[in-house]
C-alpha atoms as a PDB file:
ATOM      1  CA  UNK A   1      99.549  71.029  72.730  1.00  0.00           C
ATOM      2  CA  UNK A   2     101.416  71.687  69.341  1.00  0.00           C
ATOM      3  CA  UNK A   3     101.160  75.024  67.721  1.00  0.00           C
ATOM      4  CA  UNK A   4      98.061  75.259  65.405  1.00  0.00           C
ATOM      5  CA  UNK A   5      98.362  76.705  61.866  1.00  0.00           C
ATOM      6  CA  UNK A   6      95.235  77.659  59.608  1.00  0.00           C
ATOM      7  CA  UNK A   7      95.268  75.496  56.468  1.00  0.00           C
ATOM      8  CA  UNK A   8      92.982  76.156  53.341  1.00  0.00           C
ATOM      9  CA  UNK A   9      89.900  73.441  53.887  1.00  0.00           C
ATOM     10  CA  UNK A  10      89.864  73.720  49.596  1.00  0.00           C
ATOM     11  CA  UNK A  11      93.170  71.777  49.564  1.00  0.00           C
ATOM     12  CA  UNK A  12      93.057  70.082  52.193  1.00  0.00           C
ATOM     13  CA  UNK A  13      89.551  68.371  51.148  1.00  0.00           C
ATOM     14  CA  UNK A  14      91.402  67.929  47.680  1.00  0.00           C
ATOM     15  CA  UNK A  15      93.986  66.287  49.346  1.00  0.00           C
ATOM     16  CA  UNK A  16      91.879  64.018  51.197  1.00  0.00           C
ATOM     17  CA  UNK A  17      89.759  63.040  48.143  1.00  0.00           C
ATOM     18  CA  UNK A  18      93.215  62.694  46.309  1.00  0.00           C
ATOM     19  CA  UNK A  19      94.394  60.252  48.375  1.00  0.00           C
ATOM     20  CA  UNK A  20      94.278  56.491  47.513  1.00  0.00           C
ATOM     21  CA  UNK A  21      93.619  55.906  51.414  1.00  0.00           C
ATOM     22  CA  UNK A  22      90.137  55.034  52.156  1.00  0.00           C
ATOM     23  CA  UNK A  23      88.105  58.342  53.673  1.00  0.00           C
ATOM     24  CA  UNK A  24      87.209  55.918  56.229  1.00  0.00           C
ATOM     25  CA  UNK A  25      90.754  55.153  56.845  1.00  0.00           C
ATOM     26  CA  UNK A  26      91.633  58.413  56.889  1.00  0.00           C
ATOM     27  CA  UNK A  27      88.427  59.834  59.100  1.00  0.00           C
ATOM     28  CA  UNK A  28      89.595  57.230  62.094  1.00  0.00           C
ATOM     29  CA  UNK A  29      93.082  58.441  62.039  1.00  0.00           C
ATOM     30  CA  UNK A  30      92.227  62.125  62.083  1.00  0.00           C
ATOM     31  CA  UNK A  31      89.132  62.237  64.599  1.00  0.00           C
ATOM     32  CA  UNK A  32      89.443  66.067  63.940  1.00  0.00           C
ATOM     33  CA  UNK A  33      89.036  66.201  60.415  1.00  0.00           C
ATOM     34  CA  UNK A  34      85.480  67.174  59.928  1.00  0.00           C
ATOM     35  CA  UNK A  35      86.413  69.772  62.219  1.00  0.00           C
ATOM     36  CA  UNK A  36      89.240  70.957  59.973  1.00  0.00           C
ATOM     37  CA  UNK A  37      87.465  70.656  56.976  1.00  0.00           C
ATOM     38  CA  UNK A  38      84.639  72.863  57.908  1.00  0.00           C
ATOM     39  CA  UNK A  39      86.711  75.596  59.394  1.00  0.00           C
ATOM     40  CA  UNK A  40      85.922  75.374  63.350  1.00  0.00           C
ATOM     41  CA  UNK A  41      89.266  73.752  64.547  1.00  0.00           C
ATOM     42  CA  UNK A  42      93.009  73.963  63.075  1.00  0.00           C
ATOM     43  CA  UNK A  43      95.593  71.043  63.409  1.00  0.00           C
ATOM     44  CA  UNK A  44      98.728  71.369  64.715  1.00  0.00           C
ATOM     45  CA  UNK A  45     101.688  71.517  62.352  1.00  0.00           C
ATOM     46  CA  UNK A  46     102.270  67.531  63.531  1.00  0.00           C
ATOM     47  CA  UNK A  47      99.281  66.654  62.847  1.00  0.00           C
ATOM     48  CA  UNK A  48      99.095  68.179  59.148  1.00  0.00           C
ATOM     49  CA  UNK A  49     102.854  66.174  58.341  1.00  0.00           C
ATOM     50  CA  UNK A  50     101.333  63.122  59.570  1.00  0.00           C
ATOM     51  CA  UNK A  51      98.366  64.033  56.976  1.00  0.00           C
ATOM     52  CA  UNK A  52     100.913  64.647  54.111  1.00  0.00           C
ATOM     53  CA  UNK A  53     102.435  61.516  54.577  1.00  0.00           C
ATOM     54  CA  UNK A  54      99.618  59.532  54.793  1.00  0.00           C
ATOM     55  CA  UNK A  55      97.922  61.476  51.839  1.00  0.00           C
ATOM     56  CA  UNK A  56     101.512  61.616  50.137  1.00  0.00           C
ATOM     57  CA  UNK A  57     100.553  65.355  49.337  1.00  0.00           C
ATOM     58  CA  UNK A  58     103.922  67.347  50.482  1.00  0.00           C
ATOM     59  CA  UNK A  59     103.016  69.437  54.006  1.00  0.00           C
ATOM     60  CA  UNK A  60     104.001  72.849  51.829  1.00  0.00           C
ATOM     61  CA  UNK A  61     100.751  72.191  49.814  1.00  0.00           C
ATOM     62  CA  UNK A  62      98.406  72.581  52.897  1.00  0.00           C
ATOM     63  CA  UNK A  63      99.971  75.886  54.320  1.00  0.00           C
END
């Protein structure tokens, strides 16, 4: 398992409402986003790239 950082849910459910991606689209490639978003899980750092890329909101936004 990748190392886990704690990201600020505020941002990151700005980013995820920013993004032109549907949520749909973006709930089935992060199972473990409702779990991030309401505080009781943290992604790995991997995981939160892959979510700036897909979001194209740069990864030093969510840390």
């Amino acid at each position: 398992m990748g190392n886990k950082i704690k990201i600020n849910k505020d941002v990151l459910k700005w980013a995820v409402g920013l993004s032109d991606k549907p949520i749909e689209h973006i709930m089935n490639k992060y199972p473990k986003l409702e779990f991030w978003l309401n505080g009781t899980e943290n992604p790995t750092i991997a995981q939160i790239r892959d979510l700036s890329k897909t979001t194209h909101i740069p990864f030093v936004i969510f840390c």
